[in-house]
Protein backbone atom coordinates (compact mmCIF):
# COMPACT_ATOMS: atom_id res chain seq x y z
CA UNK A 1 0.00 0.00 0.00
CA UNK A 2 1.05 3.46 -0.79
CA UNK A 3 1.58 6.36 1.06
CA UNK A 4 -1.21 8.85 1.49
CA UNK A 5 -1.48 11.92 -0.40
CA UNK A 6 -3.01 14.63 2.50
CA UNK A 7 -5.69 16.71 1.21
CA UNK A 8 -7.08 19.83 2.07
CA UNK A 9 -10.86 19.72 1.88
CA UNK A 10 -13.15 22.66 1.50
CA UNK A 11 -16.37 22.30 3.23
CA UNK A 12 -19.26 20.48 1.03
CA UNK A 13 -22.75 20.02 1.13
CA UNK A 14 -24.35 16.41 1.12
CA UNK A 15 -27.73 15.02 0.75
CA UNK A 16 -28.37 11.29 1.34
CA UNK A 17 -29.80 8.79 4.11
CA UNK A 18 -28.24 8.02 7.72
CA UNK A 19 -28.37 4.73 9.76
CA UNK A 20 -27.15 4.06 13.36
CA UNK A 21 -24.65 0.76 12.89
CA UNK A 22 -22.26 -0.91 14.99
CA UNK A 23 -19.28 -2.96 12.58
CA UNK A 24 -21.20 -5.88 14.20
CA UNK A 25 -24.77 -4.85 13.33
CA UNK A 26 -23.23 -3.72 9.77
CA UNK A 27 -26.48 -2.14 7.89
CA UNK A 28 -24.35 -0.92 5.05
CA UNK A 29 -26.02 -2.74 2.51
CA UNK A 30 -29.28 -2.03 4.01
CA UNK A 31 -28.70 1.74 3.64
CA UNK A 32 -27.11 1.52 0.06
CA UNK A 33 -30.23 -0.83 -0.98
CA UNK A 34 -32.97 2.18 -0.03
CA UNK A 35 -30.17 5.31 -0.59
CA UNK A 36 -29.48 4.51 -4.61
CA UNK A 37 -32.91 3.92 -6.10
CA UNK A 38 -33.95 7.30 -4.62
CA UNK A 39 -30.51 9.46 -5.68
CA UNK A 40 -32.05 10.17 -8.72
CA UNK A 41 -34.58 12.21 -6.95
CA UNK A 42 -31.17 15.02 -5.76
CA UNK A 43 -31.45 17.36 -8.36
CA UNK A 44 -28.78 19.67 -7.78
CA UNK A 45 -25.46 16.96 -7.90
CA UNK A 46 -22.58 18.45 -8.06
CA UNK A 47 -20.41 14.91 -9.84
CA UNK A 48 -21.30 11.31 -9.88
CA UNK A 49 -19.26 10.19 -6.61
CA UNK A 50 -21.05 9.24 -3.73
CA UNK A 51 -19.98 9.14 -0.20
CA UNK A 52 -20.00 6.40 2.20
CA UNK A 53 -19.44 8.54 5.37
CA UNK A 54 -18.99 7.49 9.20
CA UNK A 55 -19.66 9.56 12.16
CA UNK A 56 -18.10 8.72 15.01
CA UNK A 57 -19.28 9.49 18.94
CA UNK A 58 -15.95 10.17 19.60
CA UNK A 59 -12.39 9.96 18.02
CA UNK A 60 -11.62 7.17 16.35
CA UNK A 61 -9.23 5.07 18.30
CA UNK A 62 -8.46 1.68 16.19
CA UNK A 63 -6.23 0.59 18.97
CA UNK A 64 -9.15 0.39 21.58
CA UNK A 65 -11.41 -0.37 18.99
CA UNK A 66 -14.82 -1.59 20.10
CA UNK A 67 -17.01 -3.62 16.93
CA UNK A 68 -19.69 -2.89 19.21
CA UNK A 69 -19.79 0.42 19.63
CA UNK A 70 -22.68 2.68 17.72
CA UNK A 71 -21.38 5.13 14.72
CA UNK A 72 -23.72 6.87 11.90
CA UNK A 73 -23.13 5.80 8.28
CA UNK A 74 -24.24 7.92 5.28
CA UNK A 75 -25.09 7.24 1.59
CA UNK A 76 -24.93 10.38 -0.08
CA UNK A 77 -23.80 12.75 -3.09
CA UNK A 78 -22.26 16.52 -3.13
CA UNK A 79 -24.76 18.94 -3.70
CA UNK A 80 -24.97 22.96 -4.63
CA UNK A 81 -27.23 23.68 -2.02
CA UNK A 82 -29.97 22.71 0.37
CA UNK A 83 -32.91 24.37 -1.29
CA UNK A 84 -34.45 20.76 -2.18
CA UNK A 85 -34.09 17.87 -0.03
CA UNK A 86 -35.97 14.89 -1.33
CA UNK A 87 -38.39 13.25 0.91
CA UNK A 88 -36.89 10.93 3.33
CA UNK A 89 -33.07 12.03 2.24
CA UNK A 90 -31.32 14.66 4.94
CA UNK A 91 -29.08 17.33 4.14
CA UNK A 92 -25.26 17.35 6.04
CA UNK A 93 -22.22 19.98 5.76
CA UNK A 94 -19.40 18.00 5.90
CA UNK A 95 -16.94 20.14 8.32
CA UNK A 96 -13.67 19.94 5.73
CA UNK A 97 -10.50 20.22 6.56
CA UNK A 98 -6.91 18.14 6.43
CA UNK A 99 -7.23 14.29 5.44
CA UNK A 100 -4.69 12.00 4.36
CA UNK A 101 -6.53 9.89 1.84
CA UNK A 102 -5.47 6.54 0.82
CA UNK A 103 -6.48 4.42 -2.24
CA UNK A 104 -8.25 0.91 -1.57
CA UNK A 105 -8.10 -1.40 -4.28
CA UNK A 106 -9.91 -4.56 -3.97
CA UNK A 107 -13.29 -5.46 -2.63
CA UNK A 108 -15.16 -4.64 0.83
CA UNK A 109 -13.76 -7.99 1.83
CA UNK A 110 -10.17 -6.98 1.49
CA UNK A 111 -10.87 -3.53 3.22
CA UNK A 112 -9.05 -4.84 6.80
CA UNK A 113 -5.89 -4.86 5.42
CA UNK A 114 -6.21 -1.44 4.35
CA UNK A 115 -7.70 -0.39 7.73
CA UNK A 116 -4.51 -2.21 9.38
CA UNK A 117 -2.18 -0.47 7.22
CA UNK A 118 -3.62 3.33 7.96
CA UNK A 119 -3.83 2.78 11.38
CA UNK A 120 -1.46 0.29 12.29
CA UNK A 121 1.37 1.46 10.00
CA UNK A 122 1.39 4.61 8.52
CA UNK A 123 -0.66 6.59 11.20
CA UNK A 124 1.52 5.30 13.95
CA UNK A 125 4.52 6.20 12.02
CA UNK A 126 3.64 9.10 10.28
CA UNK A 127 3.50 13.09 12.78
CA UNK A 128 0.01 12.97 12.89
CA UNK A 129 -2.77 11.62 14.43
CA UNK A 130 -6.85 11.30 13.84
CA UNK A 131 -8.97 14.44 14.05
CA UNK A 132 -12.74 13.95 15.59
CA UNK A 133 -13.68 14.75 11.91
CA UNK A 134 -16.22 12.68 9.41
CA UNK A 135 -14.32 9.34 7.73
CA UNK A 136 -15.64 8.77 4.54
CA UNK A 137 -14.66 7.00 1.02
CA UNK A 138 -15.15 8.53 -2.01
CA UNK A 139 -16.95 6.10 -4.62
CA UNK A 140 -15.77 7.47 -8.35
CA UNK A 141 -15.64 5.81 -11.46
CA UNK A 142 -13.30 3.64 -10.74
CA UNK A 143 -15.36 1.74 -8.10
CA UNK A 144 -17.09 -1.46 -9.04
CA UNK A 145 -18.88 -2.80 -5.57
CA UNK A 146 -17.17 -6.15 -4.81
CA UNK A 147 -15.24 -6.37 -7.74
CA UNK A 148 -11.30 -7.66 -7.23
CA UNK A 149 -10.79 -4.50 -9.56
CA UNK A 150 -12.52 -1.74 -7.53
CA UNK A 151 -11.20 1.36 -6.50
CA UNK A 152 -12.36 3.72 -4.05
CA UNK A 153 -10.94 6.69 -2.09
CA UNK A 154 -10.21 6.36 1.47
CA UNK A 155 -10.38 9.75 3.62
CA UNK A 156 -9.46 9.99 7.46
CA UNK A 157 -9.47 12.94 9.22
CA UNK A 158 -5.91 13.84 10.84
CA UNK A 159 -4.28 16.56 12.24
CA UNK A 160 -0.55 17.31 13.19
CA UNK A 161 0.33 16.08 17.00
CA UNK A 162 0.82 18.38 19.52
């Protein structure tokens, strides 16, 4: 695995759906399965990528890490504004800011070893460390679902250590 490139991000707007989830009560596919029939209904897209984001209570810690413990995923696109939120969809401003973002390659199955190499390798080595921030991967063109071939963006939230 490479190293990250770190990424300032400007603030963005998203529409999309939310679901409480624990990485043992995983609901991903749940959300995804009532989140992309309706994404036609967002008007005012900004792009094609959609974001799979996580909200965590607290900083993510991976080396206390609980599969237990509640987060909020999202399914949702960049928008222009919030003038027109589709029924049952919410709108979110995603706070921005500096990310080292990684590049997964590989299926959802496969996505451990990436985990272990952010967090147990690079972060660990690296002068920073994780910023209570939104997580989220960025789903381009590249991304084919559980393909071997798949590609998808991998953001995390850092900042420099004190």
């Amino acid at each position: 695995m490479n190293a990250p490139i770190l990424r300032n991000l400007a603030q963005k707007k998203l529409i999309g759906k939310k679901l409480e989830m624990s990485y043992i009560n995983n609901r991903t596919g749940e959300l995804w399965q009532s989140f992309m029939p309706k994404r036609k209904e967002i008007t005012n897209n900004i792009g094609t990528e959609l974001y799979s984001m996580q909200i965590y209570n607290d900083i993510f810690d991976f080396q206390n890490f609980n599969p237990n413990d509640n987060f909020t995923k999202w399914a949702a696109v960049e928008v222009t504004d919030f003038e027109q939120i589709p029924e049952n969809m919410e709108g979110y401003t995603l706070k921005g800011g500096l990310y080292a973002v990684f590049t997964h390659k590989g299926s959802s199955l496969d996505f451990q070893r990436t985990f272990q190499y952010i967090f147990g390798v690079w972060l660990p080595n690296s002068d920073y460390k994780i910023d209570n921030r939104e997580h989220f991967e960025l789903l381009g063109e590249k991304y084919k679902n559980e393909s071997p071939d798949s590609e998808e963006e991998v953001w995390i939230p850092i900042k420099l250590n004190e």
